[in-house]
C-alpha atoms as a PDB file:
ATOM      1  CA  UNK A   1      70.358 -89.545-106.180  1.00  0.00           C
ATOM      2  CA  UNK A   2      67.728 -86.669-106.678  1.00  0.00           C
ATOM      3  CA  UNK A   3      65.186 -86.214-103.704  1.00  0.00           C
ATOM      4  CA  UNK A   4      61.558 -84.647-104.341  1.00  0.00           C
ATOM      5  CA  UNK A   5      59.672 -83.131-101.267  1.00  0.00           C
ATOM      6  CA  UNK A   6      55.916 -81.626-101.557  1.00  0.00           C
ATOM      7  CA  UNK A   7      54.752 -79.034 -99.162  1.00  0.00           C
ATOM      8  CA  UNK A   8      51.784 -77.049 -98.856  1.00  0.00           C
ATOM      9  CA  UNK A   9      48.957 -79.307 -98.159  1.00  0.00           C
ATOM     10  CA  UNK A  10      46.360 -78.743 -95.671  1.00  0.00           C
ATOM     11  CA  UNK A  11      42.594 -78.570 -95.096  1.00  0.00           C
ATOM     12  CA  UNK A  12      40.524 -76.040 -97.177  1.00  0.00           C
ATOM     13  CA  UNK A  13      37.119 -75.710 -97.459  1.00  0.00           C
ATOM     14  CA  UNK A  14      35.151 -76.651-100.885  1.00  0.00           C
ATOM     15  CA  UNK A  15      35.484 -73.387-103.603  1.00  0.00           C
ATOM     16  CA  UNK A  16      39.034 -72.286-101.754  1.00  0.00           C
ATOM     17  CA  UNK A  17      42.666 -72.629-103.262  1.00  0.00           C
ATOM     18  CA  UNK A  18      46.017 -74.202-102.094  1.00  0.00           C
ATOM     19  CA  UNK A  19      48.893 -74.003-103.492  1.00  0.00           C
ATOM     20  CA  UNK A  20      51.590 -77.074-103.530  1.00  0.00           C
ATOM     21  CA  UNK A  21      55.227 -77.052-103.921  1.00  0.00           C
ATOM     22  CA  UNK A  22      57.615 -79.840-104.918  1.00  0.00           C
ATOM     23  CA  UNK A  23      61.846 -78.947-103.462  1.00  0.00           C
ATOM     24  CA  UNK A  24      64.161 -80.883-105.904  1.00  0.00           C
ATOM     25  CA  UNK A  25      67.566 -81.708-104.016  1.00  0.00           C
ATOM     26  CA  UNK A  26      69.151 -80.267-107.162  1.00  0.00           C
ATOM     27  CA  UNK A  27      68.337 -78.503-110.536  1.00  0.00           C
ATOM     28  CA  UNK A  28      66.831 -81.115-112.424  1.00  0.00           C
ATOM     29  CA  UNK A  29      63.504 -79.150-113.655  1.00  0.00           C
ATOM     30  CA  UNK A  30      65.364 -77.220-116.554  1.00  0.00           C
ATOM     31  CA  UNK A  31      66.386 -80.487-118.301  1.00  0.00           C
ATOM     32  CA  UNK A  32      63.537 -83.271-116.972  1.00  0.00           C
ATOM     33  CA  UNK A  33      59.814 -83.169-117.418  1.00  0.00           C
ATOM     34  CA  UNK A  34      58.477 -83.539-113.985  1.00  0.00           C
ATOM     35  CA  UNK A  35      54.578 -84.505-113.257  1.00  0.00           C
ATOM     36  CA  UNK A  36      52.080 -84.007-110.524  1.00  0.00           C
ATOM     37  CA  UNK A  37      49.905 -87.079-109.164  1.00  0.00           C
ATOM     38  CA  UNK A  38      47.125 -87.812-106.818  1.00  0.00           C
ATOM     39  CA  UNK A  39      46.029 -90.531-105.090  1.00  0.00           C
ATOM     40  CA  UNK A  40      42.935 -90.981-103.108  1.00  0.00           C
ATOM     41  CA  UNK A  41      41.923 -93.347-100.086  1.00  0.00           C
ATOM     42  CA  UNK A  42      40.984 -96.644-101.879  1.00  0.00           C
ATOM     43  CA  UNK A  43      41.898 -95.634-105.629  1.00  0.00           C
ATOM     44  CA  UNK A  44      44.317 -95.767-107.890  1.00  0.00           C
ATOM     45  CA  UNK A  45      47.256 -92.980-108.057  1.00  0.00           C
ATOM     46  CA  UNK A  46      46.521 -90.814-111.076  1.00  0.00           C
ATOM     47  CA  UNK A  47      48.540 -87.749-113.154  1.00  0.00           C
ATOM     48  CA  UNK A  48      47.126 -84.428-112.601  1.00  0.00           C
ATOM     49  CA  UNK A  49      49.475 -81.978-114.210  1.00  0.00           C
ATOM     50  CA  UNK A  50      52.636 -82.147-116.073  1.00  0.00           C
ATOM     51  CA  UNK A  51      55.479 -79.572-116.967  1.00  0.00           C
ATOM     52  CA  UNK A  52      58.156 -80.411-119.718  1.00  0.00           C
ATOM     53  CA  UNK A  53      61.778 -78.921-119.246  1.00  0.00           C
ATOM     54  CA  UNK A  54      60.638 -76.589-121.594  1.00  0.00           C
ATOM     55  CA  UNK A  55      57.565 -75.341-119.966  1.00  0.00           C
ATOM     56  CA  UNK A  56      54.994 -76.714-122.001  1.00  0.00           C
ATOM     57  CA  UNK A  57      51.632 -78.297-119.917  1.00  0.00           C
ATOM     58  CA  UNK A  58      48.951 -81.220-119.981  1.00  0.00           C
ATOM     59  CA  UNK A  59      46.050 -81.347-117.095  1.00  0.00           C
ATOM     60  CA  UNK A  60      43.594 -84.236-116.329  1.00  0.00           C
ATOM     61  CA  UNK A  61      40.421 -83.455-117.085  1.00  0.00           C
ATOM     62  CA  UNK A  62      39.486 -83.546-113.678  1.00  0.00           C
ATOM     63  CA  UNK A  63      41.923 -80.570-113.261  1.00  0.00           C
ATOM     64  CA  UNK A  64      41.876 -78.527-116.585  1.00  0.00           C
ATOM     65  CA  UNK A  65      40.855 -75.003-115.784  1.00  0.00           C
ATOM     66  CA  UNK A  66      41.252 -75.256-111.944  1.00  0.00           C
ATOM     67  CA  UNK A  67      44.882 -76.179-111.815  1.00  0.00           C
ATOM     68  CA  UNK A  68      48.058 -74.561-113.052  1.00  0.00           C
ATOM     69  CA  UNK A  69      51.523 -76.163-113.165  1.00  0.00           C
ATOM     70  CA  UNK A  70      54.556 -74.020-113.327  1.00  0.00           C
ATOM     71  CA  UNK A  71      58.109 -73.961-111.806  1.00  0.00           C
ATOM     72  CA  UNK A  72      61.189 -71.612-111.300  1.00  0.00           C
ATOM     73  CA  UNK A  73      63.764 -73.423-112.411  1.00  0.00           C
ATOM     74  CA  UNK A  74      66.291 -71.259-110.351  1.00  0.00           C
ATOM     75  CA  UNK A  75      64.837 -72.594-107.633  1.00  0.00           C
ATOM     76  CA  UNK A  76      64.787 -76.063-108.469  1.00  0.00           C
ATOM     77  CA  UNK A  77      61.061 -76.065-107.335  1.00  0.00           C
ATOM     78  CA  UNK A  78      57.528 -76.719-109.199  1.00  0.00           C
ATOM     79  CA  UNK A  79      54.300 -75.902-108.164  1.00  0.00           C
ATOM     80  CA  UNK A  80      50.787 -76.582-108.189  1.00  0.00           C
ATOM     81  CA  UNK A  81      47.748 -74.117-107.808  1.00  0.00           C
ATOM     82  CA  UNK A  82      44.951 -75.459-107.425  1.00  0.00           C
ATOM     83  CA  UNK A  83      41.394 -72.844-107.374  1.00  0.00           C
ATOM     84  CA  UNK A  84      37.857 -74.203-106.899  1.00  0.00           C
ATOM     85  CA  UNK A  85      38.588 -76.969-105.005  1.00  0.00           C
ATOM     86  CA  UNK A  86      36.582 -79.788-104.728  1.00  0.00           C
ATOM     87  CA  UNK A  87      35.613 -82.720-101.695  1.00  0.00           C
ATOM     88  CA  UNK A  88      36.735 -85.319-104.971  1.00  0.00           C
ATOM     89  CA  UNK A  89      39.792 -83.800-105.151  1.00  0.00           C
ATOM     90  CA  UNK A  90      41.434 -84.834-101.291  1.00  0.00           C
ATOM     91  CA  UNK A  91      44.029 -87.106-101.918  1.00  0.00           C
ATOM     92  CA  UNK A  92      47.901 -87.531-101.252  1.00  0.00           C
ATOM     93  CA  UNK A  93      49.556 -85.320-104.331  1.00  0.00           C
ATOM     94  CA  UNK A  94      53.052 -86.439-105.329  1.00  0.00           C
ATOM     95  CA  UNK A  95      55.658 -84.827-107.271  1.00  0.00           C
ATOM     96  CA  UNK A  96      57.671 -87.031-109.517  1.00  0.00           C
ATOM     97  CA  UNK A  97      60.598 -86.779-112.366  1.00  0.00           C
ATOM     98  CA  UNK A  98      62.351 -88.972-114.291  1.00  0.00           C
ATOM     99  CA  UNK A  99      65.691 -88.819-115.089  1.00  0.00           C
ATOM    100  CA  UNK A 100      67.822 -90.723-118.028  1.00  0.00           C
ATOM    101  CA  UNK A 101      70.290 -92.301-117.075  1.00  0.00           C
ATOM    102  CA  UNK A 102      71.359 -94.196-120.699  1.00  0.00           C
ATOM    103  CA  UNK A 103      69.764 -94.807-123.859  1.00  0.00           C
ATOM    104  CA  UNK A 104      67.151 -97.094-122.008  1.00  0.00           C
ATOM    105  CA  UNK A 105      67.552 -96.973-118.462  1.00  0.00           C
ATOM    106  CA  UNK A 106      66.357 -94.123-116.332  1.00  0.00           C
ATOM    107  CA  UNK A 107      65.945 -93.248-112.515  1.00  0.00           C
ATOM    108  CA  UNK A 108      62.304 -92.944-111.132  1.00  0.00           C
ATOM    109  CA  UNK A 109      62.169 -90.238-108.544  1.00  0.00           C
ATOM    110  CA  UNK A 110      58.834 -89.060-105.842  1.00  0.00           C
ATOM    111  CA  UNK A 111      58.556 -87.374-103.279  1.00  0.00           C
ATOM    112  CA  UNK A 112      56.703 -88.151 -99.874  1.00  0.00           C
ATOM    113  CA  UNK A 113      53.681 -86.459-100.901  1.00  0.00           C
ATOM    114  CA  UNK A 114      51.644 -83.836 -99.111  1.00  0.00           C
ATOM    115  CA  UNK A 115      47.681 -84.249 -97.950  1.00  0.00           C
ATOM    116  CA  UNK A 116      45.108 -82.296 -99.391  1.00  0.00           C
ATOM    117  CA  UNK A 117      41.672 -82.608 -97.644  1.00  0.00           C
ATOM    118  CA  UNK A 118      38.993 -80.498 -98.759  1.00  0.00           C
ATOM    119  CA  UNK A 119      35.939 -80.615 -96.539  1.00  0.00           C
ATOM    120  CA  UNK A 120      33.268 -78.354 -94.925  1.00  0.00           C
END
């Protein structure tokens, strides 16, 4: 089995930047799309970003313009920047992939998650 782990989060102040990072146990990035989500106290987890093997990309609205996805796929790692950051956007951000396994079956795979609080 794969394993995901975020890093990165932290406290920032509103208008500041982070940037996350998402480990993959082994190279799955080149051949897997692989998504960012969020999830804040009380609400439901939501996608914020997502990366196709191929390096194509799809934001939220929420995030369009003030996040990029990307990954280095030598590194078996993604990423997420995140610029003009907002109190709305604290939440636990998860990293996530999933891999086929047959025709029909497949292997869902997250990571711990990492806390972003943003806060004056």
């Amino acid at each position: 089995q794969v394993q995901l782990a975020e890093s990165g989060g932290g406290l920032v102040q509103p208008g500041g930047s982070l940037t996350l990072s998402c480990v993959a146990s082994r190279n799955i990035f080149s051949r897997n799309d692989a998504k960012w989500y969020r999830q804040a106290p009380g609400k439901e987890r939501e996608l914020v970003a997502t990366i196709t093997s191929g390096g194509s990309k799809n934001y939220a609205d929420s995030a369009k313009g003030r996040f990029t996805v990307s990954k280095d796929n030598a590194k078996n790692t993604m990423y997420l920047r995140m610029d003009s950051l907002k109190p709305e956007d604290t939440a636990v951000y998860y990293c996530y992939t999933k891999l086929q396994v047959s025709i029909e079956g497949h292997v869902e795979v997250w990571g711990q998650g990492t806390l972003v609080t943003v806060s004056s």
